[in-house]
Each structure stands twice: as structure tokens, then as C-alpha cells.
C-alpha atoms as a PDB file:
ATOM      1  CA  UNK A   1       0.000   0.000   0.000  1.00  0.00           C
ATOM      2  CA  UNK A   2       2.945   2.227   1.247  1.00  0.00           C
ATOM      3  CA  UNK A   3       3.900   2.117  -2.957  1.00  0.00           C
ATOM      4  CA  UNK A   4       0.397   3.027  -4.583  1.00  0.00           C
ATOM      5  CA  UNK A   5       0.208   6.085  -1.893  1.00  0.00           C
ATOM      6  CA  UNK A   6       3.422   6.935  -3.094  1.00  0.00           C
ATOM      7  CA  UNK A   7       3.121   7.134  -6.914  1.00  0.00           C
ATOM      8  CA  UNK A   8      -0.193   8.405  -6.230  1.00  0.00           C
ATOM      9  CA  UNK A   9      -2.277   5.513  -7.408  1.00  0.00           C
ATOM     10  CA  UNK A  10      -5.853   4.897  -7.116  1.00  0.00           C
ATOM     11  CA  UNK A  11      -7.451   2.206  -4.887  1.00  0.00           C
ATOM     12  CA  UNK A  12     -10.897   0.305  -6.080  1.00  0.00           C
ATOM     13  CA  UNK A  13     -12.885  -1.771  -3.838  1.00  0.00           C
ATOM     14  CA  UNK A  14     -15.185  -3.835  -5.377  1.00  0.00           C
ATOM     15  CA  UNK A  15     -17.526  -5.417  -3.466  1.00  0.00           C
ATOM     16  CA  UNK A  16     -16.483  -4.612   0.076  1.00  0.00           C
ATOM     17  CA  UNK A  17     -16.837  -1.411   1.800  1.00  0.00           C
ATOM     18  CA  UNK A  18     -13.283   1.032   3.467  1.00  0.00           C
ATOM     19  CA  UNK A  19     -13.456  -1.878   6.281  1.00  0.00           C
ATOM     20  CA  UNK A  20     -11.450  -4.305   3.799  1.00  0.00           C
ATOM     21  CA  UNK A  21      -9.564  -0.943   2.859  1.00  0.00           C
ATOM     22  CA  UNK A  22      -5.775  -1.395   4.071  1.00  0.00           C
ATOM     23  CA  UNK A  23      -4.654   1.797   2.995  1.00  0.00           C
ATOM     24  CA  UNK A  24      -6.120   2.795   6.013  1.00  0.00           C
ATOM     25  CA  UNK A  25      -3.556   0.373   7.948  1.00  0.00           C
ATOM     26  CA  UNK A  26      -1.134   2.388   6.230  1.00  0.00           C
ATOM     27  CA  UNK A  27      -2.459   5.702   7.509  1.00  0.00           C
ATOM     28  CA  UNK A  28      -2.854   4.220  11.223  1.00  0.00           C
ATOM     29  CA  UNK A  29       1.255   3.912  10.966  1.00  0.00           C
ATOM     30  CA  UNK A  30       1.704   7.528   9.297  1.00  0.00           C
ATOM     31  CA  UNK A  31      -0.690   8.858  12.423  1.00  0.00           C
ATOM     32  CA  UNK A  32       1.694   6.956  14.875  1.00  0.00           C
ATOM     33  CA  UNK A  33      -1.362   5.064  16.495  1.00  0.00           C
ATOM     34  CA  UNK A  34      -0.873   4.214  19.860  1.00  0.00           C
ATOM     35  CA  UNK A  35      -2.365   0.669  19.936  1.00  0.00           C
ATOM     36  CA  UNK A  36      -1.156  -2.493  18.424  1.00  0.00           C
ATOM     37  CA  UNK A  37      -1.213  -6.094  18.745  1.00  0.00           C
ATOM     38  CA  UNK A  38       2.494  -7.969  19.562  1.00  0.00           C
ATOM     39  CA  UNK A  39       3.755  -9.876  16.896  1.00  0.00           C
ATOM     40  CA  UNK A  40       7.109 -10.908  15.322  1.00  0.00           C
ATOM     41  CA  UNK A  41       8.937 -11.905  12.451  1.00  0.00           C
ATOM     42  CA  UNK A  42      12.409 -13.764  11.204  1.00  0.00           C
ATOM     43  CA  UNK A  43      14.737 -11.852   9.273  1.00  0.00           C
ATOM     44  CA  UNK A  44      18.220 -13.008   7.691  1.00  0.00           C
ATOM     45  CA  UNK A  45      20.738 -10.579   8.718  1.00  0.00           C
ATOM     46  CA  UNK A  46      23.974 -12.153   6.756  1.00  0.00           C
ATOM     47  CA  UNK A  47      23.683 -15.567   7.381  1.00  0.00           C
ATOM     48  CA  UNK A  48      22.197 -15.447  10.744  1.00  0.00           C
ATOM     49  CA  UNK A  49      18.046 -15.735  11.641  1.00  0.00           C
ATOM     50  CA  UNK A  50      17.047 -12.939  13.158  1.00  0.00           C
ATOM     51  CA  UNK A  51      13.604 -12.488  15.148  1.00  0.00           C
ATOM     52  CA  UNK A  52      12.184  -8.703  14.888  1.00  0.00           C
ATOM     53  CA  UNK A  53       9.567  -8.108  17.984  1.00  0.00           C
ATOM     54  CA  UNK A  54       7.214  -5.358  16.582  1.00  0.00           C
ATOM     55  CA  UNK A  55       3.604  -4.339  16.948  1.00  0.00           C
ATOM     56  CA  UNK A  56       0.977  -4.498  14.671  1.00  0.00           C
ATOM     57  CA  UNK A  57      -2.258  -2.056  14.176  1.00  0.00           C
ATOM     58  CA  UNK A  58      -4.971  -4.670  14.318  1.00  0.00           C
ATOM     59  CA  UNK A  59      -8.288  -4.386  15.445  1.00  0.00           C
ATOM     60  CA  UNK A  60     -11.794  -5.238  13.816  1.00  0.00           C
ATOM     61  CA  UNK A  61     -11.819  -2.230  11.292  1.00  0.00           C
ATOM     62  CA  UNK A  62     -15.740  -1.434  11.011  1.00  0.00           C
ATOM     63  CA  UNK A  63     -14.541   2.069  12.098  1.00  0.00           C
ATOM     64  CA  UNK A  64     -13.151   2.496   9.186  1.00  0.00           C
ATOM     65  CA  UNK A  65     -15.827   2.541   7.141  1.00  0.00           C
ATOM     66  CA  UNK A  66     -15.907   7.036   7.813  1.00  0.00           C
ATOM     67  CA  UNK A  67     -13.465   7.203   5.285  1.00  0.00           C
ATOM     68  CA  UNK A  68     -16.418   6.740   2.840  1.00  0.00           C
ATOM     69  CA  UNK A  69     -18.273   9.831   4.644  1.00  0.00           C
ATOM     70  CA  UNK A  70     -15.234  11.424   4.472  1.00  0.00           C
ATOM     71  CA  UNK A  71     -14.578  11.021   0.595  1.00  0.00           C
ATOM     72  CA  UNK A  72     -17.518  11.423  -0.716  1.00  0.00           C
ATOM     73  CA  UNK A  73     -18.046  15.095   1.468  1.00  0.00           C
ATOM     74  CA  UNK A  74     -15.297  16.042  -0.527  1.00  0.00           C
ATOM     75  CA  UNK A  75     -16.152  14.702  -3.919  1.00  0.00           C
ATOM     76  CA  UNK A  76     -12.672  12.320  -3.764  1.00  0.00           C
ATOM     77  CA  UNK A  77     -14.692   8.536  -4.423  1.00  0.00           C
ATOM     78  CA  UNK A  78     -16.194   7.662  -7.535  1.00  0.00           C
ATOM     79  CA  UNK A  79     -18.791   4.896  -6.904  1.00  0.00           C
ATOM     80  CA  UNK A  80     -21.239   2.557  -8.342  1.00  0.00           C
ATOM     81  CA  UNK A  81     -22.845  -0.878  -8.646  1.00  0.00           C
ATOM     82  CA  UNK A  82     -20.711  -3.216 -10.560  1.00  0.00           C
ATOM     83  CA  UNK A  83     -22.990  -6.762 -11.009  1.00  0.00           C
ATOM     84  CA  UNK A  84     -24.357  -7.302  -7.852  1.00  0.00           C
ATOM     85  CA  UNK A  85     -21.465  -5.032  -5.850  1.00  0.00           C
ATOM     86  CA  UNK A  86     -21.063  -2.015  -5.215  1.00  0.00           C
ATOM     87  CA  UNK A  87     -17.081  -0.188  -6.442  1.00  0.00           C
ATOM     88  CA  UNK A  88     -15.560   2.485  -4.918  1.00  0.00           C
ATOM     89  CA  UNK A  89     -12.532   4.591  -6.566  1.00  0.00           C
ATOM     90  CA  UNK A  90     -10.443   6.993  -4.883  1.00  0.00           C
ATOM     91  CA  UNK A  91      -7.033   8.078  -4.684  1.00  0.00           C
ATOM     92  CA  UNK A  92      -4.942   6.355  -2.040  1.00  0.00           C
ATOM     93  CA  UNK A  93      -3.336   9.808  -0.891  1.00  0.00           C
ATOM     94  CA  UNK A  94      -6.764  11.330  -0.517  1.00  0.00           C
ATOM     95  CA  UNK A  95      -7.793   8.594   1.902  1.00  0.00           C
ATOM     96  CA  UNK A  96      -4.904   8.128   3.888  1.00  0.00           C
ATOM     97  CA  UNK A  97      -4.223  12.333   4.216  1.00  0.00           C
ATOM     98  CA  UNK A  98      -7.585  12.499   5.359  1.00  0.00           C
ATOM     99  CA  UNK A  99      -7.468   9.569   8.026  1.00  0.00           C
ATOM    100  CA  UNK A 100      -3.728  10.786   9.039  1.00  0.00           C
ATOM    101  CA  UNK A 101      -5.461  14.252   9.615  1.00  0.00           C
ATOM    102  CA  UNK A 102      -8.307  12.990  11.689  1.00  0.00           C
ATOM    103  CA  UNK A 103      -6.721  10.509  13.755  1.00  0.00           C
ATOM    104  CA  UNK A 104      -4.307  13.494  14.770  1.00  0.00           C
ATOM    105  CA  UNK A 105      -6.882  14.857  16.749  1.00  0.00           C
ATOM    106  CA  UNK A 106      -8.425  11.551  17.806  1.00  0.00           C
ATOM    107  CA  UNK A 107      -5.509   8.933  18.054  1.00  0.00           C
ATOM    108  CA  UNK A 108      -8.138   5.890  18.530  1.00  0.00           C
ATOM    109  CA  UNK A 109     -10.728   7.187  16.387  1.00  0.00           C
ATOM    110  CA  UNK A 110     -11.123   3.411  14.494  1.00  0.00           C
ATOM    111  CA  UNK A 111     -11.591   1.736  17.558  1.00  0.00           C
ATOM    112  CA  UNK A 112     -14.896   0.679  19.032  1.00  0.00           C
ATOM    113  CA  UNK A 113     -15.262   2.791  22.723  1.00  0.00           C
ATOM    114  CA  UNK A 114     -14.664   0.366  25.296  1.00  0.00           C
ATOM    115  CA  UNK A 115     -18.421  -0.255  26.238  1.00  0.00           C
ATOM    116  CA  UNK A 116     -19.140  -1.687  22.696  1.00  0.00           C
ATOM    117  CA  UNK A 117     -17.660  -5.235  23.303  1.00  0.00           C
ATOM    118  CA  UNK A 118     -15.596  -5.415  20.979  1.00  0.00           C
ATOM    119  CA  UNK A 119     -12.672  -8.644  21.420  1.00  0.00           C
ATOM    120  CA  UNK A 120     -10.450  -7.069  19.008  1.00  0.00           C
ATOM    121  CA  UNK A 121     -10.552  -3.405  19.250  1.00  0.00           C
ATOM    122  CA  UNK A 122     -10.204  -4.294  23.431  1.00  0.00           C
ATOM    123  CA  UNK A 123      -7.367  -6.100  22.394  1.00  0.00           C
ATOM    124  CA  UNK A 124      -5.926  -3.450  20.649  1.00  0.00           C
ATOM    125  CA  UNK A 125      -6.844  -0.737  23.466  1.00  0.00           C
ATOM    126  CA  UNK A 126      -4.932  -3.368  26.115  1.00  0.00           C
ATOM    127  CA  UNK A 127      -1.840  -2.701  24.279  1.00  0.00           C
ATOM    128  CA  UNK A 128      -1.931   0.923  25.118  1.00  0.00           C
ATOM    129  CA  UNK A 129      -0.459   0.417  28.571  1.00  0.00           C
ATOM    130  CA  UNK A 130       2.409  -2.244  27.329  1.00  0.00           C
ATOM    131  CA  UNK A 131       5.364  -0.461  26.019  1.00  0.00           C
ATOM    132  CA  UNK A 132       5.814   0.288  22.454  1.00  0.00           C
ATOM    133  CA  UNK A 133       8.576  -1.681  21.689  1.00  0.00           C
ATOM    134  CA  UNK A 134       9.458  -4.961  23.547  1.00  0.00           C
ATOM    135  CA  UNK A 135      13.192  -5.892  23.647  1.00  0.00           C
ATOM    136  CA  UNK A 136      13.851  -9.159  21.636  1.00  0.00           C
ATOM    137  CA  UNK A 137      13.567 -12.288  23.730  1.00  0.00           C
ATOM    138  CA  UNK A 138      11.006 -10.949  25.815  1.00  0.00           C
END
């Protein structure tokens, strides 16, 4: 995703609505999002395995479903039915300025409050008191 924002691409979902959108995943990480799940990966580093402790931005993503409120307010998504779907086209910097922007002044804004009962996006807010990084081996 990080590519198409870069050389300004377009993004169409066909089908499924901005909560199968991971641009927005992509803007989460620009925003520097508090939350994030613990998760790891191996690397080679020369000939040697490496594991990488990082966290990842996961959480149910309904929430991010205002990005369509957002476009279309704006005039930035095309949209239409397509067979039995429904497509929407927009420019992947439009979307992810525009979630950058407005999770800036709400850092958790795509996660459900804590009184909705939501498994994952509790998950996610449980991470909020674990420090960002966690020193490999731990």
C-alpha cells in the first residue's frame, strides 16, 4: 500500500466497503497510532536468523468505514454498482491524508469505545499500557 500512496495511485474496492480498505492500515502507521497487537517476524541478517519483535495495528476495522463519509463530502470517491457489488474509486493519498489528519486529533478514532464489546478493538486498546517496543527475547 505504502507504494500506490506513493506514486499516487488509485485504490478500487469492489464489493467490500473502506473496512477491507488497508490503505487505512497504512495511515494508522503515518498517524503513529498508539495501539497495536504484539507480533514478530524472522529476518536473515547475513547468514544469521534474526527475530524482529514489533507491533501491529490490528483491530476489527468497522470504524473504518468514515473514510467513505469522508470522501464522498469532498467529492474524492467515484462509486457505483458493478454486477451485484457495489465499487468504490479513490485516490490512495486522498484517503490516507484524510485519516492521518483525523486521527491526529483523535488517536483511537477506528476503535470501538470500550463499552461496545468489541474482542479485538479491546485487544488493541490493552496494548496501550504495554510499552511500544518490547526488547527481543522478551
Amino acid at each position: 500500500m505504502g507504494r500506490v500512496h506513493d506514486l499516487d495511485g488509485q485504490v478500487l474496492l469492489l464489493g467490500v466497503g473502506h473496512d477491507a480498505n488497508t490503505s487505512l492500515h497504512l495511515a494508522e502507521i503515518l498517524a503513529g497510532v498508539p495501539y497495536g497487537v504484539p507480533r514478530h517476524c524472522t529476518v536473515m541478517r547475513g547468514d544469521q536468523a534474526v527475530r524482529l519483535d514489533y507491533r501491529e495495528n490490528e483491530h476489527c476495522c468497522q470504524r473504518f468505514a468514515l473514510a467513505d463519509d469522508w470522501l464522498r463530502a469532498r467529492g474524492l470517491q467515484a462509486s457505483g454498482p458493478v454486477g451485484h457489488g457495489q465499487a468504490r474509486l479513490f485516490r490512495a493519498q486522498d484517503v490516507v491524508g484524510l485519516a492521518v489528519e483525523a486521527m491526529r486529533r483523535a488517536p483511537l478514532l477506528f476503535l470501538h469505545d470500550a463499552d461496545a464489546g468489541c474482542a479485538e478493538c479491546d485487544r488493541a486498546r490493552a496494548s496501550l499500557s504495554q510499552p511500544r517496543y518490547r526488547p527481543m527475547g522478551t
